[in-house]
Protein backbone atom coordinates (compact mmCIF):
# COMPACT_ATOMS: atom_id res chain seq x y z
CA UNK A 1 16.78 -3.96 -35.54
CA UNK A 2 19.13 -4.03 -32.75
CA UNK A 3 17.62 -4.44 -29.14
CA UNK A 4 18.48 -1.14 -27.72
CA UNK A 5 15.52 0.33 -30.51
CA UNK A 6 13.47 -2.88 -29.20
CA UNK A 7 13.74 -1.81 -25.86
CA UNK A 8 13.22 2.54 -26.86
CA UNK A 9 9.50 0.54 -28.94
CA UNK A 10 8.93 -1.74 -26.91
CA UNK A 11 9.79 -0.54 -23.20
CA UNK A 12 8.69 -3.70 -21.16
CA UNK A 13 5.44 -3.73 -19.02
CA UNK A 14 4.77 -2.17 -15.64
CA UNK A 15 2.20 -5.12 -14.96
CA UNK A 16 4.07 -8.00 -14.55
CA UNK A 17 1.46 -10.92 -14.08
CA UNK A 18 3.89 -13.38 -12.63
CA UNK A 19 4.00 -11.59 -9.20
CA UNK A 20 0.27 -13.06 -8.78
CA UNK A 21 2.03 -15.94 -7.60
CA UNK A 22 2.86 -14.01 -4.77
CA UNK A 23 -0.47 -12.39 -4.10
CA UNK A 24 -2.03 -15.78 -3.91
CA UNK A 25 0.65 -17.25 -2.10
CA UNK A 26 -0.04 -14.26 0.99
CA UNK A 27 -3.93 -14.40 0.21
CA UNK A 28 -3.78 -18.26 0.64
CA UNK A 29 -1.56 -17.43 4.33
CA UNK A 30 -3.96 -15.02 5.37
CA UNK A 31 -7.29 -17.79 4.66
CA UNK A 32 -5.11 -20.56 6.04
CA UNK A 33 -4.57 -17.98 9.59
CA UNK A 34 -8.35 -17.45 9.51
CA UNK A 35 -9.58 -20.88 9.05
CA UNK A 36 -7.29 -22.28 12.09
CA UNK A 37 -8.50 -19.72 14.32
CA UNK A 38 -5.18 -19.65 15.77
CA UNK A 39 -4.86 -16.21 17.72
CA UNK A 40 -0.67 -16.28 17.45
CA UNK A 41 -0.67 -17.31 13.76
CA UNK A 42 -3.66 -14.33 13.12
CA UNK A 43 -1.79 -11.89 14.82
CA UNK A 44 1.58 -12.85 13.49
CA UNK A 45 -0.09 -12.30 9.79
CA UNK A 46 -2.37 -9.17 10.54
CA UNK A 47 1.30 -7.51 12.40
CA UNK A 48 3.67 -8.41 9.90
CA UNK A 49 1.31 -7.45 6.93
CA UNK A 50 0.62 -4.16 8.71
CA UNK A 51 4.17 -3.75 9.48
CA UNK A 52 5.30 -4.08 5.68
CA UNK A 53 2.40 -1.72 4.82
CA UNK A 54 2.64 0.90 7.33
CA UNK A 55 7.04 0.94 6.79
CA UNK A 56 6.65 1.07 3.02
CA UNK A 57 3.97 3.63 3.13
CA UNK A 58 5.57 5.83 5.30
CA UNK A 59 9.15 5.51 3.76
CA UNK A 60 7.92 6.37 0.43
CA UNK A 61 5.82 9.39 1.56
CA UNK A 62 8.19 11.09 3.83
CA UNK A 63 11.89 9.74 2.68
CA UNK A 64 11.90 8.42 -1.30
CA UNK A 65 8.50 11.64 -2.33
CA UNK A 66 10.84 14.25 -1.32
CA UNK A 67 14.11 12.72 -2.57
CA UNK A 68 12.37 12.31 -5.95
CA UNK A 69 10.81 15.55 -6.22
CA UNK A 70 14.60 16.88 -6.58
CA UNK A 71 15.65 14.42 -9.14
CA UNK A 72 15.71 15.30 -12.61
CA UNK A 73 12.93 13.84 -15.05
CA UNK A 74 15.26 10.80 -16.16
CA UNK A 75 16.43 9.86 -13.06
CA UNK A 76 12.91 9.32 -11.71
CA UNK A 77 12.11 7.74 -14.37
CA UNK A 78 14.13 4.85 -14.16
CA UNK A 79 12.97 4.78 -10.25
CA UNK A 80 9.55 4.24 -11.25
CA UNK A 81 9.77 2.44 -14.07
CA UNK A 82 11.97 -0.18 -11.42
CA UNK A 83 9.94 0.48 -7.88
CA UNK A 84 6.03 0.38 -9.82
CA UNK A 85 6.24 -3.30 -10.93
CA UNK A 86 7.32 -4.05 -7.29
CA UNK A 87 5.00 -2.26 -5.78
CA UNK A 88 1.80 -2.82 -7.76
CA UNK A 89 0.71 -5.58 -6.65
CA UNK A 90 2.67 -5.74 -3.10
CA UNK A 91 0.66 -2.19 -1.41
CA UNK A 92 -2.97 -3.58 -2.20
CA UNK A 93 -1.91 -6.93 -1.56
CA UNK A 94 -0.25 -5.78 2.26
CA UNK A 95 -3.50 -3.66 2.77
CA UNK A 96 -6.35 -6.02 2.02
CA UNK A 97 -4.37 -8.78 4.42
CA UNK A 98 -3.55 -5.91 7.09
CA UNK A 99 -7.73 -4.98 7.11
CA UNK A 100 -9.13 -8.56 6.94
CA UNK A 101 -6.72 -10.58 9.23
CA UNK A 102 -6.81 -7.52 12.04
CA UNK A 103 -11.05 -7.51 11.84
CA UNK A 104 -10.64 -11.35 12.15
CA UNK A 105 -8.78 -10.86 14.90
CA UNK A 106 -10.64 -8.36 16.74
CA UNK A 107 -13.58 -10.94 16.29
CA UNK A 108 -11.67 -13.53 17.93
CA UNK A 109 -10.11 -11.65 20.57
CA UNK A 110 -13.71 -10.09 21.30
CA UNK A 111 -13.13 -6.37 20.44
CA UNK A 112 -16.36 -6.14 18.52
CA UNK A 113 -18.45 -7.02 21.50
CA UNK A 114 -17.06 -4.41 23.48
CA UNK A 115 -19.83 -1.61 24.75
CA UNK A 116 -19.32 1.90 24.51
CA UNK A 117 -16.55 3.66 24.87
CA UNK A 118 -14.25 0.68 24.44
CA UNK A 119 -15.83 -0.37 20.76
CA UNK A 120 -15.14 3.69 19.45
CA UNK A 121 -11.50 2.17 19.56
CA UNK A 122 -13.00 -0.25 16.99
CA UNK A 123 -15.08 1.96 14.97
CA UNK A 124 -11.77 3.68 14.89
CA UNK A 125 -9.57 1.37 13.62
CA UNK A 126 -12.28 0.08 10.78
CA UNK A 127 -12.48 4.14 9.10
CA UNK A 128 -8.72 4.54 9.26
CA UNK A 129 -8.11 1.14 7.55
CA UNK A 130 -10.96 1.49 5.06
CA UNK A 131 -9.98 5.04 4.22
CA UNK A 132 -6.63 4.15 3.82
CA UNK A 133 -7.26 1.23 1.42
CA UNK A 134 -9.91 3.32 -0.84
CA UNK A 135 -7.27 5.98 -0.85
CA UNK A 136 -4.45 3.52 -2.04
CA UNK A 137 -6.78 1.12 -4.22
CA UNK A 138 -8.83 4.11 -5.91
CA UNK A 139 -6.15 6.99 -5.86
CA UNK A 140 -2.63 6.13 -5.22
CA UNK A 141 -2.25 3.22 -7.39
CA UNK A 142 -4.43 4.69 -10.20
CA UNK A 143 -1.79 7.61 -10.28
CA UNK A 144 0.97 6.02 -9.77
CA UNK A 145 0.11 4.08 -12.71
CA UNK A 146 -0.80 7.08 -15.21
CA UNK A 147 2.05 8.68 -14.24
CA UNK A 148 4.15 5.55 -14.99
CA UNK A 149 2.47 4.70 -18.38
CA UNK A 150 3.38 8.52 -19.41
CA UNK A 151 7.02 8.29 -18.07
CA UNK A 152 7.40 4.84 -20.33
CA UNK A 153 6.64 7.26 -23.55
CA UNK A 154 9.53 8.29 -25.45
CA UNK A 155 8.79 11.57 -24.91
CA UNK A 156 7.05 11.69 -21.63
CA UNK A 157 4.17 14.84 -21.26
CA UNK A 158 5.88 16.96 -18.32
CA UNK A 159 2.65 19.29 -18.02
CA UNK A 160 0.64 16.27 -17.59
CA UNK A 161 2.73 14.25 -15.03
CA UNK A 162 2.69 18.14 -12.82
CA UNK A 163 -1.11 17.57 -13.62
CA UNK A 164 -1.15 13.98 -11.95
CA UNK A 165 1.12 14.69 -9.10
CA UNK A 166 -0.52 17.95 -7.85
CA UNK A 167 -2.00 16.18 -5.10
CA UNK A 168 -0.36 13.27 -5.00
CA UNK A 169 2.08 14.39 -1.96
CA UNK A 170 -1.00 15.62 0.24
CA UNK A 171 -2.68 12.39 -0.57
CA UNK A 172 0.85 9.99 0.53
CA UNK A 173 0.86 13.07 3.33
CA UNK A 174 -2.78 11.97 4.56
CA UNK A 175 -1.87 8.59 3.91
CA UNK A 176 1.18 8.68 6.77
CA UNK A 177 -0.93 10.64 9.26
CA UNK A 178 -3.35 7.71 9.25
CA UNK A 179 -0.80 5.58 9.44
CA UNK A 180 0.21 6.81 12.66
CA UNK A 181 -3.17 6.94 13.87
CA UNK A 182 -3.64 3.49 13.36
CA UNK A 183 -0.59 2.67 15.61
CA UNK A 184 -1.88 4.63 18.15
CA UNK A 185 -4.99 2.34 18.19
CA UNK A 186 -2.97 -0.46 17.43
CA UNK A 187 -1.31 0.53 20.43
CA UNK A 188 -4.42 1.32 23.17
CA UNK A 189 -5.59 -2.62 21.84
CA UNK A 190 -2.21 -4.19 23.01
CA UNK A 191 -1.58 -2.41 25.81
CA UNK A 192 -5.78 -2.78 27.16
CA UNK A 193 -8.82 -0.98 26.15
């Protein structure tokens, strides 16, 4: 058996468990920012995480979706089959740290004792983020995945990927225009409620 029929078999897994390493490693950032209380270090890990999530999401929703809608079949293929194992773990990982070091930090910096109509900033900012992440964690990713498992078949199920996708772009499309909410409110906190 030579490996080029291995690999057509045997294509290899979309779940690669070594990047836990990583998710721990940024988990184990994020506890060390909370437990020091240290407002730069907090803010350096709830920006940078947000950053990362906010650039990726909106890069793949409105520059690499439409690209790959014109592709042919094979060619996207290969760019999910490469971008999914990177991304798997990375977008929940980037989300969860964004959410709980930014609520952290609007503890510290005293945002959640604010009175009305300051605090609707916060009320804000906690719906966007937790839409966002039960969007990503409970539809995104769970597509994403289906449709990769299909395209890893030797003979991948067109109808059914269509199926999938359907509403996949207005879902990425929803995802960017909270995106930019969220830097708006991002924004009004920096700049003084």
């Amino acid at each position: 058996m030579t490996s080029a029929t291995l690999s057509a078999d045997n294509p290899p897994s979309l779940i690669r468990l070594h990047y836990l390493w990583y998710v721990a490693a940024a988990l184990g950032v994020m506890v060390a920012a909370i437990v020091s209380r240290n407002i730069w270090f907090l803010n350096w890990v709830h920006v940078m995480c947000g950053v990362l999530w906010t650039g990726i999401d909106l890069f793949m929703g409105f520059v690499l979706g439409p690209i790959m809608r014109t592709l042919d079949i094979s060619v996207r293929k290969q760019i999910l089959l490469k971008l999914t194992p990177r991304t798997l773990f990375l977008m929940p990982t980037l989300s969860i740290i964004t959410g709980t070091a930014g609520w952290f930090l609007a503890v510290e910096l005293g945002f959640t004792a604010l009175e009305w109509p300051q605090i609707a900033w916060v009320y804000g900012a906690l719906v966007l983020v937790t839409l966002m992440t039960i969007q990503g964690l409970g539809y995104l990713l769970p597509t994403n995945l289906r449709v990769c498992f299909e395209l890893q078949k030797a003979q991948p199920d067109g109808a059914k990927i269509r199926r999938l996708m359907s509403g996949y772009f207005y879902a990425v499309a929803a995802q960017g225009m909270m995106q930019i909410a969220i830097i708006v409110i991002m924004a009004k906190f920096v700049s003084g409620i």
